[in-house]
N, C-alpha and C. Protein backbone atom coordinates (compact mmCIF):
# COMPACT_ATOMS: atom_id res chain seq x y z
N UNK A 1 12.32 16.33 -11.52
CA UNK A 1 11.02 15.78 -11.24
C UNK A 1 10.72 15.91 -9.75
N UNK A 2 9.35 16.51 -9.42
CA UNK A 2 9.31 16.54 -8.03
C UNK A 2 9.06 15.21 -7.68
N UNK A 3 9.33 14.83 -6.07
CA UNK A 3 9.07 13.56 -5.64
C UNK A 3 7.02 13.92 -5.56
N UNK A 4 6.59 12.15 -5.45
CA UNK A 4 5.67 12.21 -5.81
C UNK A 4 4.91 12.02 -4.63
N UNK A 5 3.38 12.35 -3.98
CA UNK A 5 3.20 12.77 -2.59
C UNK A 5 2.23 11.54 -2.46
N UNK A 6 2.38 11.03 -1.18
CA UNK A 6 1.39 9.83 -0.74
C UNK A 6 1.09 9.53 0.85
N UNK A 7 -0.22 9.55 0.87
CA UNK A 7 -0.71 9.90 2.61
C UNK A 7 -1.47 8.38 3.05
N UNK A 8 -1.41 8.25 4.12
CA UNK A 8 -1.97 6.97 4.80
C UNK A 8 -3.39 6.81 4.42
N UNK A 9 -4.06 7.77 4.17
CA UNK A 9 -5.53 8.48 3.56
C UNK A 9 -5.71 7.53 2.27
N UNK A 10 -4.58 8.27 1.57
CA UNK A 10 -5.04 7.82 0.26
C UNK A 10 -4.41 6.02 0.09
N UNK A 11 -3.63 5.74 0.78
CA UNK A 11 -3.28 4.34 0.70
C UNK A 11 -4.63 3.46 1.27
N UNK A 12 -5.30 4.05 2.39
CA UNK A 12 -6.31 3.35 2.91
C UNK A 12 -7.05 2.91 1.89
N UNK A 13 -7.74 4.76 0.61
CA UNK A 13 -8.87 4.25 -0.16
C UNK A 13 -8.23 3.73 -1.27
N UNK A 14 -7.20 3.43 -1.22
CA UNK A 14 -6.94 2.20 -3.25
C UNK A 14 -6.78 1.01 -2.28
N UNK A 15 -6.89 0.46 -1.21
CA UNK A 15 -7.14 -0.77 -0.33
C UNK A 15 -8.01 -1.06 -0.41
N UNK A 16 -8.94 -0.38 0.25
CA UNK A 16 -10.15 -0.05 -0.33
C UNK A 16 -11.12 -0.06 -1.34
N UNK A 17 -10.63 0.62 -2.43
CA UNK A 17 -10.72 -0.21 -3.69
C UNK A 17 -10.42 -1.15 -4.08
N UNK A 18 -9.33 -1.55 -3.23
CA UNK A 18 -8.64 -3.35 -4.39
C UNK A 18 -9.55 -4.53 -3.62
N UNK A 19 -9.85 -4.06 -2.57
CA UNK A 19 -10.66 -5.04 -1.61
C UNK A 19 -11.54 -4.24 -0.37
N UNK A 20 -13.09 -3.96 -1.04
CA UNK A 20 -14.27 -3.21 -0.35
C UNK A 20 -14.27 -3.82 1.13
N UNK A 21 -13.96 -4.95 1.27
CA UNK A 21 -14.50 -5.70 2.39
C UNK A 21 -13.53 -5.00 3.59
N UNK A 22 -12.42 -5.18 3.36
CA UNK A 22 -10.80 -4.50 4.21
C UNK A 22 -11.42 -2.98 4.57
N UNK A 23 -12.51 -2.00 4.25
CA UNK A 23 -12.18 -0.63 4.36
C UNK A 23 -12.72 -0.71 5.94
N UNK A 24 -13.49 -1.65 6.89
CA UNK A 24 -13.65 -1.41 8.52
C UNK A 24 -12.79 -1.68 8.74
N UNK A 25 -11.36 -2.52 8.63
CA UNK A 25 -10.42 -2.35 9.68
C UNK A 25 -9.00 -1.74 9.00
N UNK A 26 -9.26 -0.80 8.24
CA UNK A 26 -8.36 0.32 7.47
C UNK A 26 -7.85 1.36 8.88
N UNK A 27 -8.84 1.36 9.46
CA UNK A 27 -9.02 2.56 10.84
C UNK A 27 -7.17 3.05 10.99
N UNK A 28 -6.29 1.63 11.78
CA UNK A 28 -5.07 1.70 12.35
C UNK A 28 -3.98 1.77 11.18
N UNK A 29 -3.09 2.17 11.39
CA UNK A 29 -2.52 2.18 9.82
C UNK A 29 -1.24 1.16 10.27
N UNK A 30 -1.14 0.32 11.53
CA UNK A 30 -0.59 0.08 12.09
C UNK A 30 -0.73 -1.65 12.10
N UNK A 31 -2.39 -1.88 12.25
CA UNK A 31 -2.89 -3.11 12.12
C UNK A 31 -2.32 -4.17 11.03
N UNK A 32 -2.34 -5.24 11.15
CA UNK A 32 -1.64 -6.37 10.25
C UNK A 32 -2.81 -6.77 9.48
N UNK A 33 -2.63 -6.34 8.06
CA UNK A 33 -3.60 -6.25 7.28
C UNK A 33 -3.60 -7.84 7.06
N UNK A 34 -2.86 -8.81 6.99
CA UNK A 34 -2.72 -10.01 6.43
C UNK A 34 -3.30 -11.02 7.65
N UNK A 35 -3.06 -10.44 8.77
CA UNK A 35 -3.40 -11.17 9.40
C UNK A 35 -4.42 -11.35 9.65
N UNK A 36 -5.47 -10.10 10.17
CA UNK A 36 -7.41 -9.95 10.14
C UNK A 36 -7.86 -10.44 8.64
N UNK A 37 -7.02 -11.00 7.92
CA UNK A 37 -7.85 -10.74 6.37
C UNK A 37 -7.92 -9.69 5.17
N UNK A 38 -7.97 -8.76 5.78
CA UNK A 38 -8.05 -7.48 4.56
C UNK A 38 -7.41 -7.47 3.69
N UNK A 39 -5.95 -7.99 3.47
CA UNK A 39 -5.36 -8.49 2.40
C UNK A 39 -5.23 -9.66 2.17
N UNK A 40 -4.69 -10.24 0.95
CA UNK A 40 -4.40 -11.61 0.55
C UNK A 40 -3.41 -11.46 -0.11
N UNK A 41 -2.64 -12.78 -0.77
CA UNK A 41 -1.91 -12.12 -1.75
C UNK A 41 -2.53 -12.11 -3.21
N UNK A 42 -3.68 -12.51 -3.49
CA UNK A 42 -4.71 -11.71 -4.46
C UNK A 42 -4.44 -10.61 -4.48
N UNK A 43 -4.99 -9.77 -3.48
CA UNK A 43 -5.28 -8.52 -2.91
C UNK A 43 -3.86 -8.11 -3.22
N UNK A 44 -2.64 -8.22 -2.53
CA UNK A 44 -1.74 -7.80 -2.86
C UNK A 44 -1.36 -7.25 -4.26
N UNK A 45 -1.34 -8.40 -5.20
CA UNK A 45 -1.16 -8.81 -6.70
C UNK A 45 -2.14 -7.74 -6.83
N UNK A 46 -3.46 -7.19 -7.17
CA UNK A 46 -4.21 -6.05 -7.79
C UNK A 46 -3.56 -4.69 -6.87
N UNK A 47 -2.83 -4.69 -5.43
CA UNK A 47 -2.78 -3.64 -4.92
C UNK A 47 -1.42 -3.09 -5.58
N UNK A 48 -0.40 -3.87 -5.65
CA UNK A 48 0.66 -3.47 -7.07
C UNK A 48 0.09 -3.12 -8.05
N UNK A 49 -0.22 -3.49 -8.76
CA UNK A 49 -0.82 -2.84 -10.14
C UNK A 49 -1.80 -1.65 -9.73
N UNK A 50 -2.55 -1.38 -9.43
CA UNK A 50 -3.12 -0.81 -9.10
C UNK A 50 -2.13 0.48 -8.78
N UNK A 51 -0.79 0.58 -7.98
CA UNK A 51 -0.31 1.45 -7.39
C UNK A 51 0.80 1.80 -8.69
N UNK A 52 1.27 0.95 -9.67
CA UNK A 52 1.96 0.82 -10.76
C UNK A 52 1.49 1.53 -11.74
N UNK A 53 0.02 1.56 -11.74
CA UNK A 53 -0.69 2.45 -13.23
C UNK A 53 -0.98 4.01 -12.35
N UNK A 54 -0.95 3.99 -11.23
CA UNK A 54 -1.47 5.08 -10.56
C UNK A 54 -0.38 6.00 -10.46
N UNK A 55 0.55 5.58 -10.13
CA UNK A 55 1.84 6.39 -9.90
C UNK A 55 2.82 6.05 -10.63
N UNK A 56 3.04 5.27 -11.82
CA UNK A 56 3.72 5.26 -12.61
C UNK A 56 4.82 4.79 -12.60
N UNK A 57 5.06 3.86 -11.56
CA UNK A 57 6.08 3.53 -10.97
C UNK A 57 6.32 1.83 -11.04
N UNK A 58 7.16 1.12 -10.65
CA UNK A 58 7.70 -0.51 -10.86
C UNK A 58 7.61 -1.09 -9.68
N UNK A 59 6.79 -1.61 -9.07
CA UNK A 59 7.48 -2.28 -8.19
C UNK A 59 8.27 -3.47 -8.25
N UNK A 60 9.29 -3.59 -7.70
CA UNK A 60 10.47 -4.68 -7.80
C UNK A 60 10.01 -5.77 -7.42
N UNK A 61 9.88 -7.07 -7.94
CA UNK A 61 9.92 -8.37 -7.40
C UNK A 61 10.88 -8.62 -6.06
N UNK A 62 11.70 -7.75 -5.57
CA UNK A 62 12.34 -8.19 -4.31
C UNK A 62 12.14 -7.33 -3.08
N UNK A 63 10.90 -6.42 -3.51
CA UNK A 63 10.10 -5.48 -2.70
C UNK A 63 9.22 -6.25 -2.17
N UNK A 64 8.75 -7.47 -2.80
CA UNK A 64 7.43 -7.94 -3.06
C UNK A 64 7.37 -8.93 -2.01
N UNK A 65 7.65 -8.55 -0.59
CA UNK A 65 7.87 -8.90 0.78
C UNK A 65 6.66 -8.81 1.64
N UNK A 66 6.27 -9.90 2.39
CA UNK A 66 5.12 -9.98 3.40
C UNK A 66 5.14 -8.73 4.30
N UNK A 67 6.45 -8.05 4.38
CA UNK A 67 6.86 -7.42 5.27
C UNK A 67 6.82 -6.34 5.06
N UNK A 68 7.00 -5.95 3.67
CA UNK A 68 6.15 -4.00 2.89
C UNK A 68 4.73 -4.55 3.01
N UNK A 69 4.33 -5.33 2.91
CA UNK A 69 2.72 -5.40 2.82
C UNK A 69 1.63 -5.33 3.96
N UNK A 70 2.36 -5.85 5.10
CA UNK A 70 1.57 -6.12 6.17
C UNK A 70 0.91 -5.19 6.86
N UNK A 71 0.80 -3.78 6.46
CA UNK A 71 0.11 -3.11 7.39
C UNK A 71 0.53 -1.43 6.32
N UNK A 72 -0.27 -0.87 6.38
CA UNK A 72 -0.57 0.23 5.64
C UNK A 72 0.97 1.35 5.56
N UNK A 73 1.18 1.14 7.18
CA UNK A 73 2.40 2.30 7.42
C UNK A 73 3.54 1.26 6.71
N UNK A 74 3.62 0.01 6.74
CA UNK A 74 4.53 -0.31 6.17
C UNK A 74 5.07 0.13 4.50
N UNK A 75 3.62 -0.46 4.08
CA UNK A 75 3.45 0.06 2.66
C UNK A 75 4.13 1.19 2.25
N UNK A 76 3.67 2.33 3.13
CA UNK A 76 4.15 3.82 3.51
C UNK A 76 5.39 4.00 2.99
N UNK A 77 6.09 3.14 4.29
CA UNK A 77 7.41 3.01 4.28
C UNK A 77 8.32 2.80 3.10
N UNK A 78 7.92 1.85 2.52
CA UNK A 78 8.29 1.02 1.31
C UNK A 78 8.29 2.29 0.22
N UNK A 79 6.87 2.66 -0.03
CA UNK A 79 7.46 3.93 -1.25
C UNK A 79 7.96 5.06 -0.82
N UNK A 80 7.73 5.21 0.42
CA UNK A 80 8.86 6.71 0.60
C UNK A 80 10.36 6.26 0.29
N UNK A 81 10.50 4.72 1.06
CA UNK A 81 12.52 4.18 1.32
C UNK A 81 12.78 3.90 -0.16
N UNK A 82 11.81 3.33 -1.19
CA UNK A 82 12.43 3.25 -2.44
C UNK A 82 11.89 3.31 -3.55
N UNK A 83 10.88 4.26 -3.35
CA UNK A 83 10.32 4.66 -4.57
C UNK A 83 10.23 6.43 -4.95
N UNK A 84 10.59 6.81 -3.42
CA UNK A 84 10.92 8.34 -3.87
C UNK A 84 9.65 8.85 -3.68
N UNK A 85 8.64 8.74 -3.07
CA UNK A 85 7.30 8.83 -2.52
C UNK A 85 7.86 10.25 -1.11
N UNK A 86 6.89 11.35 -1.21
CA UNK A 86 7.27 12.00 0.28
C UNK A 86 5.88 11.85 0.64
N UNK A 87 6.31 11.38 2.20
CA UNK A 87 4.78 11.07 2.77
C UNK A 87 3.97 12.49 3.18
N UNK A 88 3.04 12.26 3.13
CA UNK A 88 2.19 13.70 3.14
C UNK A 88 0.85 13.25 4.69
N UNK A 89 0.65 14.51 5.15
CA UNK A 89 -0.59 13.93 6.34
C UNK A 89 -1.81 14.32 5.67
């Protein structure tokens, strides 16, 4: 199975989608999404699923850390380190 490809791009727009309001300060991929608001853990809770039906994949209840969530590159991070994700530009 090839690994499956995922860019800061496309993480921005299913953010985006899970919460319209978050897409002006999407800009930094760096920014603390939890902290300006753009996420919640609402937001969170639809941004799993959301990434679960999309890519077909589980996320683990012990993934399910303030700390994969907080900011886009983190996210990043999280499915490239354990979901087998290769990041793409």
């Amino acid at each position: 199975m090839f690994p499956r490809k995922i860019s800061i791009e496309e993480l921005r727009r299913i953010i985006s989608e899970v919460n319209p309001a978050a897409e002006a300060w999407l800009g930094d991929a760096h920014v603390n999404l939890l902290e300006i608001g753009a996420l919640d853990s609402f937001n969170i809770t639809e941004l799993i699923t959301e990434l679960e039906k999309r890519y077909g994949i589980t996320i683990l209840a012990a993934d399910i850390l303030v700390e994969n969530f907080h900011s886009i590159q983190a996210l990043l991070d999280l499915l490239v380190s354990r979901y087998g994700f290769e990041p793409i530009s």
